[in-house]
Structures are given as C-alpha cells and as structure tokens.
Protein backbone atom coordinates (compact mmCIF):
# COMPACT_ATOMS: atom_id res chain seq x y z
CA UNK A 1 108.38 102.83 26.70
CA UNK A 2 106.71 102.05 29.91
CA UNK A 3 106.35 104.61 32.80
CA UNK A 4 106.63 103.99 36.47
CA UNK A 5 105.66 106.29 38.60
CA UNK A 6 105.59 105.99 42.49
CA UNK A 7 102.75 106.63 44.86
CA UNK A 8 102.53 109.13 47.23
CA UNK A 9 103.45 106.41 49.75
CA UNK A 10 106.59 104.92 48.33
CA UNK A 11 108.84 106.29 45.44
CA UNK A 12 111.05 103.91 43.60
CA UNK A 13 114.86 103.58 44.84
CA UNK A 14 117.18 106.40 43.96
CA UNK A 15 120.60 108.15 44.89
CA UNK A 16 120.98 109.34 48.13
CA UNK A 17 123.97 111.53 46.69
CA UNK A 18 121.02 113.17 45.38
CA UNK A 19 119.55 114.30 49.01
CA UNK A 20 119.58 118.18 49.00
CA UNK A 21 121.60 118.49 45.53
CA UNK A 22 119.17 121.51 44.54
CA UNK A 23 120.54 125.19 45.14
CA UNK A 24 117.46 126.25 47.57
CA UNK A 25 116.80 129.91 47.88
CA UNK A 26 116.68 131.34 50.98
CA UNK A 27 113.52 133.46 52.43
CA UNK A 28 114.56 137.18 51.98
CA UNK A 29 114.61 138.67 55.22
CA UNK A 30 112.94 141.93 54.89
CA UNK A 31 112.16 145.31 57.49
CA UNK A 32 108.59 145.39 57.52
CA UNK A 33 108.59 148.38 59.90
CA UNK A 34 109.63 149.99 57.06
CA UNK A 35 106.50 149.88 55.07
CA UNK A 36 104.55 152.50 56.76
CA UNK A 37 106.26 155.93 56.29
CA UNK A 38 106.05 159.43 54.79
CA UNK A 39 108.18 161.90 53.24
CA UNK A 40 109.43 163.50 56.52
CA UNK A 41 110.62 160.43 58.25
CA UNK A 42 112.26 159.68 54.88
CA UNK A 43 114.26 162.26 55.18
CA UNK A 44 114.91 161.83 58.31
CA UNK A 45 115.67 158.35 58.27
CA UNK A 46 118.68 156.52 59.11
CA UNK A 47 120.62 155.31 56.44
CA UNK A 48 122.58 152.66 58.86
CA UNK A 49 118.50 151.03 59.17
CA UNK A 50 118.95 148.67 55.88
CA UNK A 51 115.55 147.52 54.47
CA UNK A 52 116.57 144.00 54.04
CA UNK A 53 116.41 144.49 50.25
CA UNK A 54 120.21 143.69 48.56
CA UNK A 55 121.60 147.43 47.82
CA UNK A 56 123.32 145.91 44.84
CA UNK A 57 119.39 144.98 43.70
CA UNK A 58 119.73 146.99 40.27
CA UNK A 59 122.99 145.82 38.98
CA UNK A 60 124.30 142.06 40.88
CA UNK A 61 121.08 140.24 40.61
CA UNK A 62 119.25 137.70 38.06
CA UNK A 63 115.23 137.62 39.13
CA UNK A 64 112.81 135.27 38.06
CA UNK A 65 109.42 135.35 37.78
CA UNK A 66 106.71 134.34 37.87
CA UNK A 67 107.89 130.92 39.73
CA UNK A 68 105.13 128.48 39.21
CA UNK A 69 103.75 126.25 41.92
CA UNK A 70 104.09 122.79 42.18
CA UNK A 71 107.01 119.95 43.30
CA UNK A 72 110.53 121.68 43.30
CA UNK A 73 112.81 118.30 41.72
CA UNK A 74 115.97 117.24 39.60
CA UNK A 75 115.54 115.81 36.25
CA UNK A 76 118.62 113.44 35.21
CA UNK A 77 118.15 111.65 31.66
CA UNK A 78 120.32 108.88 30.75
CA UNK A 79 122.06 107.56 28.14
CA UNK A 80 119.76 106.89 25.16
CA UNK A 81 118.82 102.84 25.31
CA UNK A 82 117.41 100.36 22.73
CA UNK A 83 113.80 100.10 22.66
CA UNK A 84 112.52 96.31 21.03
CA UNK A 85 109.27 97.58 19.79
CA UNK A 86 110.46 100.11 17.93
CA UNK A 87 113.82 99.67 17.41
CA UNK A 88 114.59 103.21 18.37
CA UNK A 89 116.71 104.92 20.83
CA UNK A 90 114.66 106.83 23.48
CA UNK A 91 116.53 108.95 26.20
CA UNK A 92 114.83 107.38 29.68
CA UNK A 93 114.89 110.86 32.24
CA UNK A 94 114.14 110.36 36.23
CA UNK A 95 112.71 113.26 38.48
CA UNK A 96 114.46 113.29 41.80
CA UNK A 97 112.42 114.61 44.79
CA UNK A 98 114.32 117.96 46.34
CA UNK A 99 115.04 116.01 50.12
CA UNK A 100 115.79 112.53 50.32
CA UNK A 101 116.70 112.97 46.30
CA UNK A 102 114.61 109.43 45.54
CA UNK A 103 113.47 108.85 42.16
CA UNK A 104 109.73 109.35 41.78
CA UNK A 105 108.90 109.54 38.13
CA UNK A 106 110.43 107.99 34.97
CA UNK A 107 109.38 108.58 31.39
CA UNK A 108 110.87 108.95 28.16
CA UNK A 109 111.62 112.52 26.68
CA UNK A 110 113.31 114.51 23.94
CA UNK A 111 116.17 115.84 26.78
CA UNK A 112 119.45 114.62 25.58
CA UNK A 113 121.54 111.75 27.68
CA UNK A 114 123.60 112.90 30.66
CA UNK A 115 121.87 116.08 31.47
CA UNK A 116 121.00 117.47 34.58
CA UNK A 117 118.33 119.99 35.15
CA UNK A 118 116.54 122.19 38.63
CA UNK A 119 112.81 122.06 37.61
CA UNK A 120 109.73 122.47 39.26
CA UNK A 121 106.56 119.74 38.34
CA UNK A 122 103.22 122.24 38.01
CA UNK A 123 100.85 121.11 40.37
CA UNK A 124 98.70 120.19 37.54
CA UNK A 125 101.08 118.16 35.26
CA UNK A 126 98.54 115.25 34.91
CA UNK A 127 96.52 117.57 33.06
CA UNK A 128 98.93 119.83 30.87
CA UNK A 129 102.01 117.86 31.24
CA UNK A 130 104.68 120.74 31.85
CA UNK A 131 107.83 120.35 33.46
CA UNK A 132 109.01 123.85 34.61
CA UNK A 133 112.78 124.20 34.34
CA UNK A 134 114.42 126.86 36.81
CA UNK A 135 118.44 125.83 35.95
CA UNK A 136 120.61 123.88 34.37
CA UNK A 137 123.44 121.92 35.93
CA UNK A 138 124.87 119.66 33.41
CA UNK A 139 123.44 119.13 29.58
CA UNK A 140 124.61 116.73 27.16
CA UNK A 141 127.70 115.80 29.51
CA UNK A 142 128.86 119.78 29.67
CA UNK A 143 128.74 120.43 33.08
CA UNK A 144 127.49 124.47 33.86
CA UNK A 145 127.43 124.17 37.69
CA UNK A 146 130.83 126.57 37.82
CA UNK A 147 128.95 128.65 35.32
CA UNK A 148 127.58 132.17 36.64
CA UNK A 149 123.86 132.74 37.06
CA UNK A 150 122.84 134.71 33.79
CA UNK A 151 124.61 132.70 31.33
CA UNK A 152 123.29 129.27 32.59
CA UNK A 153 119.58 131.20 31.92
CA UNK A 154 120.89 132.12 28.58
CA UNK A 155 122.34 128.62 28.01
CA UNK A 156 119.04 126.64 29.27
CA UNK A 157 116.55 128.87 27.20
CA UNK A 158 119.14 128.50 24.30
CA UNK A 159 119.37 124.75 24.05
CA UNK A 160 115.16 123.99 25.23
CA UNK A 161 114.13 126.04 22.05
CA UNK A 162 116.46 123.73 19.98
CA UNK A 163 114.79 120.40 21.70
CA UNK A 164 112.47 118.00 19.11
CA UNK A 165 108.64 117.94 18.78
CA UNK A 166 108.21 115.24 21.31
CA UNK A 167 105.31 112.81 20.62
CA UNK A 168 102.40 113.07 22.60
CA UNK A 169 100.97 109.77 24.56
CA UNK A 170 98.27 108.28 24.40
CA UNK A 171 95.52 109.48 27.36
CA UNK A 172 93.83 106.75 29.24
CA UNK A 173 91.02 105.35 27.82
CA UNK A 174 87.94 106.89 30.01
CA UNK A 175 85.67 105.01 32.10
CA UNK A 176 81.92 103.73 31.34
CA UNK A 177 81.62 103.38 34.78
CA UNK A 178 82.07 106.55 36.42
CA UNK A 179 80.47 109.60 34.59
CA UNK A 180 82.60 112.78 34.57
CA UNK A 181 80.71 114.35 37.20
CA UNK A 182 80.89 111.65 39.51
CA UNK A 183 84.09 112.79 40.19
CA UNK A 184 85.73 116.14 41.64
CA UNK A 185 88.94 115.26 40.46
CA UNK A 186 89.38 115.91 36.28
CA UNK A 187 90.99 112.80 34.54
CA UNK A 188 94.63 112.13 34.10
CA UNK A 189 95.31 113.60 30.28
CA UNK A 190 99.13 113.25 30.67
CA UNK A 191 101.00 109.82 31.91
CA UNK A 192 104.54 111.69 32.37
CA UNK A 193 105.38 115.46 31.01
CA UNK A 194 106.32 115.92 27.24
CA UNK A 195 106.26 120.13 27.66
CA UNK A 196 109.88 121.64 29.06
CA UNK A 197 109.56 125.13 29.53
CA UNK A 198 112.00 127.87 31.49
CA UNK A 199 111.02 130.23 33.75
CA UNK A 200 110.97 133.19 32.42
CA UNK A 201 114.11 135.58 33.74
CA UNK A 202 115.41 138.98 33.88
CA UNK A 203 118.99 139.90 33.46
CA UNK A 204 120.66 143.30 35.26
CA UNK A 205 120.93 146.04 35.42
CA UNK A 206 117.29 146.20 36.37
CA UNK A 207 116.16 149.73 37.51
CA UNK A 208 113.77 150.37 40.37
CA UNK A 209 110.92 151.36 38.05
CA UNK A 210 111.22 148.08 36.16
CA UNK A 211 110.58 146.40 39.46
CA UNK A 212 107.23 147.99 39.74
CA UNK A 213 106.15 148.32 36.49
CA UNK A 214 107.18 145.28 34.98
CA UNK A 215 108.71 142.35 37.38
CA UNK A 216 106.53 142.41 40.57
CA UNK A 217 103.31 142.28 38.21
CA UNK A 218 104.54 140.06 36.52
CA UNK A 219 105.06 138.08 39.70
CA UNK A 220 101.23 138.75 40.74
CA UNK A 221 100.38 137.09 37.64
CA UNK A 222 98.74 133.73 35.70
CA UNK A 223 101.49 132.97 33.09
CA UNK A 224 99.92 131.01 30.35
CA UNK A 225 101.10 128.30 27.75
CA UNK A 226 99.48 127.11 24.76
CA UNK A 227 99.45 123.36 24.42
CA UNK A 228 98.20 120.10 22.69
CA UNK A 229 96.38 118.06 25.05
CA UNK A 230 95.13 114.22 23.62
CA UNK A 231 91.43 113.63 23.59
CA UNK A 232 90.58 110.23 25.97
CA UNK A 233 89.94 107.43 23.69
CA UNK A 234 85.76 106.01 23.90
CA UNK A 235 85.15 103.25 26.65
CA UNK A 236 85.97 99.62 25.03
CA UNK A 237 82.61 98.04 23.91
CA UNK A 238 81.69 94.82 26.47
CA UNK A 239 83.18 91.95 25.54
CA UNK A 240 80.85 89.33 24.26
CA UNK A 241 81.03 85.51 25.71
CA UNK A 242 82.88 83.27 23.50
CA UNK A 243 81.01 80.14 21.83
CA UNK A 244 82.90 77.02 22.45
CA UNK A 245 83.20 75.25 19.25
CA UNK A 246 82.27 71.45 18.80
CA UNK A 247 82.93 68.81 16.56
CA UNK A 248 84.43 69.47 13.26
CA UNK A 249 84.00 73.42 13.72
CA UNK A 250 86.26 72.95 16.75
CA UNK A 251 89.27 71.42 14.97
CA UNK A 252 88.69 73.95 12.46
CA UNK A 253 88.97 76.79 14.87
CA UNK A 254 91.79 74.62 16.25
CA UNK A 255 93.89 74.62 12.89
CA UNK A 256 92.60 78.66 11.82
CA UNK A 257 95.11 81.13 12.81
CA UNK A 258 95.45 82.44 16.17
CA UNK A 259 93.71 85.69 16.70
CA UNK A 260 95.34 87.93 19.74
CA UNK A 261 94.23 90.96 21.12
CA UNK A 262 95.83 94.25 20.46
CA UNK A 263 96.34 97.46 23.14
CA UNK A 264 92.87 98.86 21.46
CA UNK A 265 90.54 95.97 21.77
CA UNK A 266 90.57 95.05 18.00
CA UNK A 267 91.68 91.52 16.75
CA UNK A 268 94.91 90.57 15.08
CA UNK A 269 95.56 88.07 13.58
CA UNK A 270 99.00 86.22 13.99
CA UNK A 271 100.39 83.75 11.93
CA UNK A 272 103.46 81.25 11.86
CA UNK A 273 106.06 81.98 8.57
CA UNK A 274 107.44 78.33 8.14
CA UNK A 275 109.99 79.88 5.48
CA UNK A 276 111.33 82.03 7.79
CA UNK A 277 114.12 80.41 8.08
CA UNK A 278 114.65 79.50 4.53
CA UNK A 279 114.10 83.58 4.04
CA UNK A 280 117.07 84.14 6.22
CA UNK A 281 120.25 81.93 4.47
CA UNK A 282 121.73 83.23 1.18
CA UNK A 283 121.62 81.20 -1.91
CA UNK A 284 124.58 78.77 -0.61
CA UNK A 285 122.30 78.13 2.56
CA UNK A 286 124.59 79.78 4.69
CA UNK A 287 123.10 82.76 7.51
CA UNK A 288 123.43 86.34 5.76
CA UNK A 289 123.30 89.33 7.93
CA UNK A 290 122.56 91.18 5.09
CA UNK A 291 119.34 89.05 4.88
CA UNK A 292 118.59 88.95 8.68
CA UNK A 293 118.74 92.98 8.20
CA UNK A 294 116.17 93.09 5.46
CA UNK A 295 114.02 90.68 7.58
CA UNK A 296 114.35 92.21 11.00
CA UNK A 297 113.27 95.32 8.64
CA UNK A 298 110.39 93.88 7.27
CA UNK A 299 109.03 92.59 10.57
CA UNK A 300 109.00 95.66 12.46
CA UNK A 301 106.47 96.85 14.75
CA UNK A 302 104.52 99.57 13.10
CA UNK A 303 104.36 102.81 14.52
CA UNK A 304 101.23 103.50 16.58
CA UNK A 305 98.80 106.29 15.32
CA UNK A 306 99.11 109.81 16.80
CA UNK A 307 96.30 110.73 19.49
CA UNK A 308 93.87 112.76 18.57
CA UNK A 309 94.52 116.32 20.29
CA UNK A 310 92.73 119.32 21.11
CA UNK A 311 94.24 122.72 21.62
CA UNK A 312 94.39 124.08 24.99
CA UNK A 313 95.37 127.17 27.19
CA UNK A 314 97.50 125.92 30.44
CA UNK A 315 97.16 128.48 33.49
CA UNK A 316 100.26 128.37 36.05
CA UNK A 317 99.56 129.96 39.40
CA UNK A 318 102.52 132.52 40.64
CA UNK A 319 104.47 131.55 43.47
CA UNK A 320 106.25 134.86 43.80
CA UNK A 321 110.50 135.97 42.44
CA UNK A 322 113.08 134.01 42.80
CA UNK A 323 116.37 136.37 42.82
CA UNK A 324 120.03 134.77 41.78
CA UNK A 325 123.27 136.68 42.28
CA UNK A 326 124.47 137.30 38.73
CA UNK A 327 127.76 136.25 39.04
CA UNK A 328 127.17 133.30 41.52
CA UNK A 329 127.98 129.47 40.59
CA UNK A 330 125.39 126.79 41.58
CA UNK A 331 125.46 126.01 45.10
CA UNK A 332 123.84 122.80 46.00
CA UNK A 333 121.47 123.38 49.59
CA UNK A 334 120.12 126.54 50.93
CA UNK A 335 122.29 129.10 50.03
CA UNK A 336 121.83 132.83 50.54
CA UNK A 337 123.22 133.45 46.77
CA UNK A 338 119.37 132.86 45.77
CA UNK A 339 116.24 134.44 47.44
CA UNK A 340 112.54 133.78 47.47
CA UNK A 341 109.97 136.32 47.80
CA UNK A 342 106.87 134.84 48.40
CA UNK A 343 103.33 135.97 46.14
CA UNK A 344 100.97 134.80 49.23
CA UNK A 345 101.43 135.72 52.93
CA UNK A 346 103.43 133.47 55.23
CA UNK A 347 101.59 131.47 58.01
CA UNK A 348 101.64 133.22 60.93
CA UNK A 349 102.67 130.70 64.14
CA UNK A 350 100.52 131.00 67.18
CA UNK A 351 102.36 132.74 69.20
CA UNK A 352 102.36 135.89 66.86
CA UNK A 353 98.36 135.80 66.50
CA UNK A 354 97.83 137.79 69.20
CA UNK A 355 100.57 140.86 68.59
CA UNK A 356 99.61 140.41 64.93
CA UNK A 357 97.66 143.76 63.89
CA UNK A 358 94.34 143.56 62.68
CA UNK A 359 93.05 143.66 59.11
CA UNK A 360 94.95 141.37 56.18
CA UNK A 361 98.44 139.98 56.14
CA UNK A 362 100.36 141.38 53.64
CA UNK A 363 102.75 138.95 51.77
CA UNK A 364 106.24 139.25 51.37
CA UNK A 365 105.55 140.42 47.71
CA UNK A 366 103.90 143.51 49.34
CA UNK A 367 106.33 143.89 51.93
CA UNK A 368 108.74 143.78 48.58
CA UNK A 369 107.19 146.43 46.47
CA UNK A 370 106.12 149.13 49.28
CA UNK A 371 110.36 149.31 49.79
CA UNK A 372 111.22 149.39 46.72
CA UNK A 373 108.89 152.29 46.26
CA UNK A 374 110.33 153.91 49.05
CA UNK A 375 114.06 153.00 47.37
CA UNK A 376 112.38 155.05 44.35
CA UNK A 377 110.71 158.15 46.56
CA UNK A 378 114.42 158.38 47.93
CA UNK A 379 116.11 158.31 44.65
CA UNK A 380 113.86 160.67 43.97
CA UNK A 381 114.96 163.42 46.60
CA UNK A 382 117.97 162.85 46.10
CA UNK A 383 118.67 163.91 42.61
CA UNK A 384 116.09 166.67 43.61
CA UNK A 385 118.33 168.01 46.48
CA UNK A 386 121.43 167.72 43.40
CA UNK A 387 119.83 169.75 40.89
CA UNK A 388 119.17 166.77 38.70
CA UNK A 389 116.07 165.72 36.46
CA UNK A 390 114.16 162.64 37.81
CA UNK A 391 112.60 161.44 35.16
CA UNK A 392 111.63 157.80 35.59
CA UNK A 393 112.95 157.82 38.56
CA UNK A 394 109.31 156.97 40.37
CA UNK A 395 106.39 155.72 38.51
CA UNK A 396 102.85 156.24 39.78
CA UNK A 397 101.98 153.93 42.41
C-alpha cells in the first residue's frame, strides 16, 4: 500500500473535529522557594505553604515515564480495505497533528480498524520507525475514553503485546550520487512506523522513596528498544542505451513478448494468454465462478521478498513524567487531571534574565525531586517525634 506523507509545509486534509482532541497535561506549578532549606526551617515551616506537589502524590496518581521526545499526535486506523495487488485486507491508520488535528501521515499497520490512540512520533522515526503510544481512547470500536486512568494503561499494554509481527518495508534504495558523508543528515530507513510501543507507567500507591529511587531516574534516563532495521538496497546499475532494431530483427522484436520493468530494475517478461477466456467457462461454455476463483488464484501477484535487516539498538531521549489522576476519565484539551514535569529547564523570558540568580537553571525535574526529598526528611521527623521506626522512609540522597 502506498504512503503519503505531507511536508512540513502542507499536511493532507483532515477533521477539524480533531483540533485539540488530545488530553494535554498541564505544566505542574511548583514552589521553587522551597528547594533551599534545612532541618530547622523544616520544622518550623508552615504547613498552610503547599509545595505545589499533589498531597494525594502516593496514592491518586498514575506517572509515566520516561516520556519520549518527538510530535505529540492521534492515530485513527480504519476499517480494513481491499488491497488489488495482494488481495489482502490491510488496516490504513492516519496520524492527526495535536492542534489543527490535520492528517499528516498515512500508512498501513497491524492496529485493528476503528481504534483510536494518544501517541507521540520519536523525533527519529525515519530511522527506527517507533510510534510511542501514551493512551488509548477507542480500540477495535470499544470506546475507553469514560475509562479511569490505570486501567486504560493496563488495557493499552494488554492488547499492543497481542498485536501481529508487522512486515517490515522496504528502505529506499541509496544514492550513487551522494556518498554517505556528503550528508549530515542519516538516510530515511523507515517510510511510515511499523514499531507500537507504550510508555512505560507506574500504578499507585507509589511511596516517596520509589520516587527517588526508581521513577525520577528513570525519568533522567535513555530508554532503549531493540529493533529490526532493513539494510538500503545497492544503487541500480546505469541503464544502457537501447539498440533500435532494423529490418527483419525489428519485426522480430516487434512480434517477441513484451518485456516491462519491475520495482527492482530487473526485466519481466509479460505475455498475452489467448485461452484465457476459454480457461474461464465450464464445460457447457457457460462463465463459472468456481473457475474465475481458481484463475483469479492462479494469477496472483506474488508476494515480494522480505528486506534484508540488521539488528539494532533504538535510543529515546527523556522528556521528563507525565502524571494522570488514577481515577480520572480522558479529558480532551489541557486539563489539570494530567501534569508534565519537564527533564530540561524551561526557557527563561527576558524579562526574568536579569532577577534570575547566577549559576545553572535547574529544571522542573530538579525542582521535583529536591521536594519530594524534603516530603521524605518530613516524614521522617514525624514518625521520629511519634516514637515510630522510619525505615525507608528517606533514602540517601
């Protein structure tokens, strides 16, 4: 099946129902004036100053992580149509952009018809061809939108482990023209993505320490993927120039079978079946579909090769935690039911340059983990001041 995929500079015509259709996290708002303190102005602090962080963190809250960069979008497969060449059904799914909800990619893939999935296109899907899914809104006409949070993670993960093996295509053939270090861009390996994968996500309760010890570095790190990548097929050989025939040799070459190209440069040769029709009556010389079945069957397209593949290692890039409310449905817009809490520091506008202190800018990831340490260090007094034991109540920072 044939791809289209729009430019940069025009996408091809979709719903505008779609415009703003994806549940958009909001930035979580945090106290940084919190982050510098000690032990006595912890206990001395005022417990009406809230941190910013949700105080139902530990128990009402789904977080994901790490969220990989690249193209937050929709992914909406449709029913499963008749391809000629092959003569099989293929489901045909389109990626919606988050905004204006325009259709900007459309490839086949092994998602079933009517389903309707939040994913995120890496950044470099032309070269390991993943397709990040964050949620799930409808699948196989089940809609999940009225769902809560955890079991629609539970549900996605569930039914993307049961998808098929999905073909690989066929990389582009590469160029005799340009060497590969000619160019700073690597080549295009992938036309459209063939690898779904969730986001990987962590149910409540969640404890303080598991924030530090096993979410945020998670969130400060490279997931990786193993995949099957196709090896680029040689540079076609130059054609040569074609010897007009003359005299007898030409009405020879004239009354020879015709010889066609195929995709891969080498020559086919196509004849005409005169008994065709004969093949296609029964033995009273009237039109069988029994016999049109057998001869549609025996006239089928073969099925192209597999590419060649190599194995391969994808790297995704975090882009910091995105936290759900548990027991929230799926809002479309920006919604304060999800927040995002960014791995690299915001940009700072001009007009805070000035008053902005010297030395680094820590991200809202730091921002994140210095309060929930100080969460833990007040946990921590607390059950001290009760008499209680605190194990694992604070880790080492």
């Amino acid at each position: 099946m044939a791809v289209e995929a729009g430019d940069e500079g025009g996408e091809l015509e979709g719903n505008p129902l779609l415009s703003n259709a994806i549940m958009y996290a909001e930035l979580l708002e945090m106290n940084a004036d919190l982050v510098e303190w000690n032990r006595t102005q912890l206990q001395q602090d005022d417990p009406a100053i809230p941190d910013g962080i949700p105080s139902d963190l530990e128990t009402g809250w789904v977080a994901l992580a790490p969220i990989p960069r690249g193209k937050r979008c929709m992914a909406i497969s449709y029913q499963a149509v008749y391809d000629n060449r092959s003569e099989e059904p293929a489901t045909r799914t389109l990626l919606h952009s988050r905004v204006k909800g325009k259709a900007f990619l459309t490839f086949p893939s092994p998602l079933p018809p009517n389903s309707i999935l939040d994913c995120i296109l890496d950044d470099n899907w032309h070269q390991n061809g993943v397709l990040h899914i964050v949620d799930i809104l409808r699948w196989r006409g089940s809609d999940f939108v009225d769902c809560e949070a955890e079991f629609r993670f539970w549900w996605r993960d569930s039914k993307l482990s049961e998808l098929p093996k999905f073909p690989l295509p066929n990389a582009p053939r590469s160029s005799s023209s340009q060497s590969p270090s000619s160019s700073s861009t690597p080549p295009a390996l992938f036309p459209y993505p063939v690898y779904f994968t969730g986001v990987p996500y962590y149910s409540p309760p969640l404890s303080l320490p598991s924030f530090l010890q096993t979410l945020i570095p998670a969130a400060r790190s490279t997931r990786q993927l193993s995949i099957q990548v196709p090896i680029p097929k040689p540079p076609p050989p130059p054609k040569r120039p074609r010897v007009k025939g003359k005299g007898k040799g030409k009405e020879q070459n004239a009354n020879a079978s015709m010889e066609v190209e195929a995709q891969d440069g080498e020559p086919v040769e196509e004849t005409m079946d005169m008994e065709a029709s004969a093949e296609l009556q029964d033995e009273f010389g009237r039109d069988s579909p029994a016999v049109m079945s057998r001869y549609l069957q025996s006239k089928r397209v073969p099925t192209p090769p597999m590419p060649k593949t190599r194995a391969e290692t994808a790297s995704f890039v975090s882009d910091g935690i995105l936290l759900y409310v548990s027991q929230a449905s799926y809002q479309p817009g920006e919604t304060p039911l999800a927040c995002w809490i960014p791995a690299e520091p915001l940009p700072v506008q001009d007009q805070a340059i000035e008053a902005a202190p010297a030395g680094p800018v820590p991200s809202p990831l730091d921002i994140f983990q210095s309060l929930i340490y100080r969460r833990c260090v007040k946990a921590k007094d607390t059950l001290e001041g009760n008499g209680a034991s605190n194990a694992g109540v604070i880790p080492q920072r």
